[in-house]
Protein backbone atom coordinates (compact mmCIF):
# COMPACT_ATOMS: atom_id res chain seq x y z
CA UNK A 1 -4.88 -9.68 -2.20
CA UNK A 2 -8.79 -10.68 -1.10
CA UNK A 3 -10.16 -7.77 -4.09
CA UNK A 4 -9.90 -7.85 -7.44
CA UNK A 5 -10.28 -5.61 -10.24
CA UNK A 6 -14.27 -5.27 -10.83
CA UNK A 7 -15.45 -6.77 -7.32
CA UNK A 8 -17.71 -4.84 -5.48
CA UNK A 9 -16.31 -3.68 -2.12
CA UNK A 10 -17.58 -1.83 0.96
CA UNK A 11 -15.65 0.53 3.37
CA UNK A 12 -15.05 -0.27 6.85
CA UNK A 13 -12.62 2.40 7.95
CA UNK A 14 -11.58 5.88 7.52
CA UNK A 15 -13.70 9.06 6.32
CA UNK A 16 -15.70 6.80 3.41
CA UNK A 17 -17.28 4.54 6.33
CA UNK A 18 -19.71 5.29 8.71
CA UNK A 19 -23.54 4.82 9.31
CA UNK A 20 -23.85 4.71 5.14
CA UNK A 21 -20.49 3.69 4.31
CA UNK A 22 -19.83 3.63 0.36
CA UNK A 23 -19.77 0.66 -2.08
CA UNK A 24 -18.46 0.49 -5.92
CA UNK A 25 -16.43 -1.25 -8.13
CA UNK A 26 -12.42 -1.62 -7.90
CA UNK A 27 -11.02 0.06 -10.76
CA UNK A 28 -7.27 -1.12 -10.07
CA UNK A 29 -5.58 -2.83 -7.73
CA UNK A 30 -1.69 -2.14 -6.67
CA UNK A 31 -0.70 -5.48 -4.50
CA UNK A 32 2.90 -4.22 -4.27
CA UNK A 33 1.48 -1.08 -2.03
CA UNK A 34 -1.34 -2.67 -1.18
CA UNK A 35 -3.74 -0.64 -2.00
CA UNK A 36 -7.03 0.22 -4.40
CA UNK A 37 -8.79 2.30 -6.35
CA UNK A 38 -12.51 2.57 -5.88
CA UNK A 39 -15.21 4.27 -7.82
CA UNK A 40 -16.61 7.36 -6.49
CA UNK A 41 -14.30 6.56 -2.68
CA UNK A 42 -11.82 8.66 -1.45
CA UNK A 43 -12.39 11.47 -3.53
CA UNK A 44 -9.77 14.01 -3.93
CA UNK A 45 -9.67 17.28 -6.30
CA UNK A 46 -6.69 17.98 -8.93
CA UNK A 47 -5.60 21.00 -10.40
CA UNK A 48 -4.67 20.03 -14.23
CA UNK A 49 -3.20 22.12 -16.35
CA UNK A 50 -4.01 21.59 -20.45
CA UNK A 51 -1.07 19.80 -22.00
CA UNK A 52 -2.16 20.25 -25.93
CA UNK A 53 -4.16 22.74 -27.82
CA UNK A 54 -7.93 22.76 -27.39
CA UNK A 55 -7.66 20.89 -24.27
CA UNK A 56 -9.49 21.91 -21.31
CA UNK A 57 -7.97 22.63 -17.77
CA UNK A 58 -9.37 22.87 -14.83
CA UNK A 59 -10.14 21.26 -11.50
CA UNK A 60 -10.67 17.94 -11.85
CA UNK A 61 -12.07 15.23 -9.25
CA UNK A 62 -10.55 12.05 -9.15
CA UNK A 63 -10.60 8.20 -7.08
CA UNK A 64 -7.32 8.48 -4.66
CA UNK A 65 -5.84 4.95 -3.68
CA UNK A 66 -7.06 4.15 -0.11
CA UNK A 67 -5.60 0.46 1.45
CA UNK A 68 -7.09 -3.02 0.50
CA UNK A 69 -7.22 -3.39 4.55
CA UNK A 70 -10.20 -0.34 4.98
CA UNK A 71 -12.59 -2.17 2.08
CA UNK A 72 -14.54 -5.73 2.46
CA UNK A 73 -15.86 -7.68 -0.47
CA UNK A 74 -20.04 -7.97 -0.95
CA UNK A 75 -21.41 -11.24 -1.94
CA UNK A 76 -23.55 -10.74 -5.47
CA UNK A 77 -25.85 -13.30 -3.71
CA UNK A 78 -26.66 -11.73 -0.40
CA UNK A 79 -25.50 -8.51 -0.88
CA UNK A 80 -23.88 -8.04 2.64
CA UNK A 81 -20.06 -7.92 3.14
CA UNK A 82 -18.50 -10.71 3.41
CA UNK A 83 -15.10 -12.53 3.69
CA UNK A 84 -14.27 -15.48 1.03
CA UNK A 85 -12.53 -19.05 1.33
CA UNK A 86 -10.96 -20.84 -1.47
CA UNK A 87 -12.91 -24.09 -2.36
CA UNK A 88 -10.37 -26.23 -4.85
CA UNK A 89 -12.92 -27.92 -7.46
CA UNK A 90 -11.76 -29.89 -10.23
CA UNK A 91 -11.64 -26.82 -12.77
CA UNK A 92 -9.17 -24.68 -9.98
CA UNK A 93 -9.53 -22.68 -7.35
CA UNK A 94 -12.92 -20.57 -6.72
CA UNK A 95 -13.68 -18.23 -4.25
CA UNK A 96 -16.80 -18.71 -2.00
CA UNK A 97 -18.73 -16.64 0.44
CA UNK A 98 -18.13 -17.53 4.20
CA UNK A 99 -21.97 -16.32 4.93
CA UNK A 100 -24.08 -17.91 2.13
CA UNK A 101 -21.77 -20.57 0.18
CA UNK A 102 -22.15 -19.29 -2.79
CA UNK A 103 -19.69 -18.95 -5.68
CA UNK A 104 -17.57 -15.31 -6.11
């Protein structure tokens, strides 16, 4: 997958994008669905029921998954979104921005 957990991403697509589309922080990442979990994206509301004693219920809001395909990476560096390549140095493989050059 092009995210991983605790990148900063931007969306492109759906009801989160826009004029100000939202950024934050992957919180998980499912490559088998391919999909991700966003902070504060795709917001949806549950109805949760207390499970123990003392434990409140309620309606809670939560992060839905929304696909990896709708969200782009932002450089740290230039802060715009970006796409990466894969520079092979002599310690592995890094990522680098295709705008700036600099190191993921």
């Amino acid at each position: 997958m092009h995210v991983k957990k605790d990148d900063i991403v931007v969306v492109i697509s759906g009801r989160d994008a826009g004029d100000e589309p939202k950024q934050g922080k992957v919180l998980s990442v499912d490559p088998k669905n391919g999909k991700v979990i966003v902070e504060g994206v795709s917001m949806a509301k549950r109805h949760k029921k207390p499970r123990k004693q003392g434990q409140p219920g309620g309606i809670i809001k939560m992060e839905t998954p929304i696909y990896a395909s709708k969200v782009m990476r932002v450089c740290p560096k230039c802060k715009k979104p970006t796409r990466h390549a894969v520079k092979v140095t002599d310690t592995g493989k890094v990522r680098v921005c295709k705008k700036c050059g600099a190191d993921i």
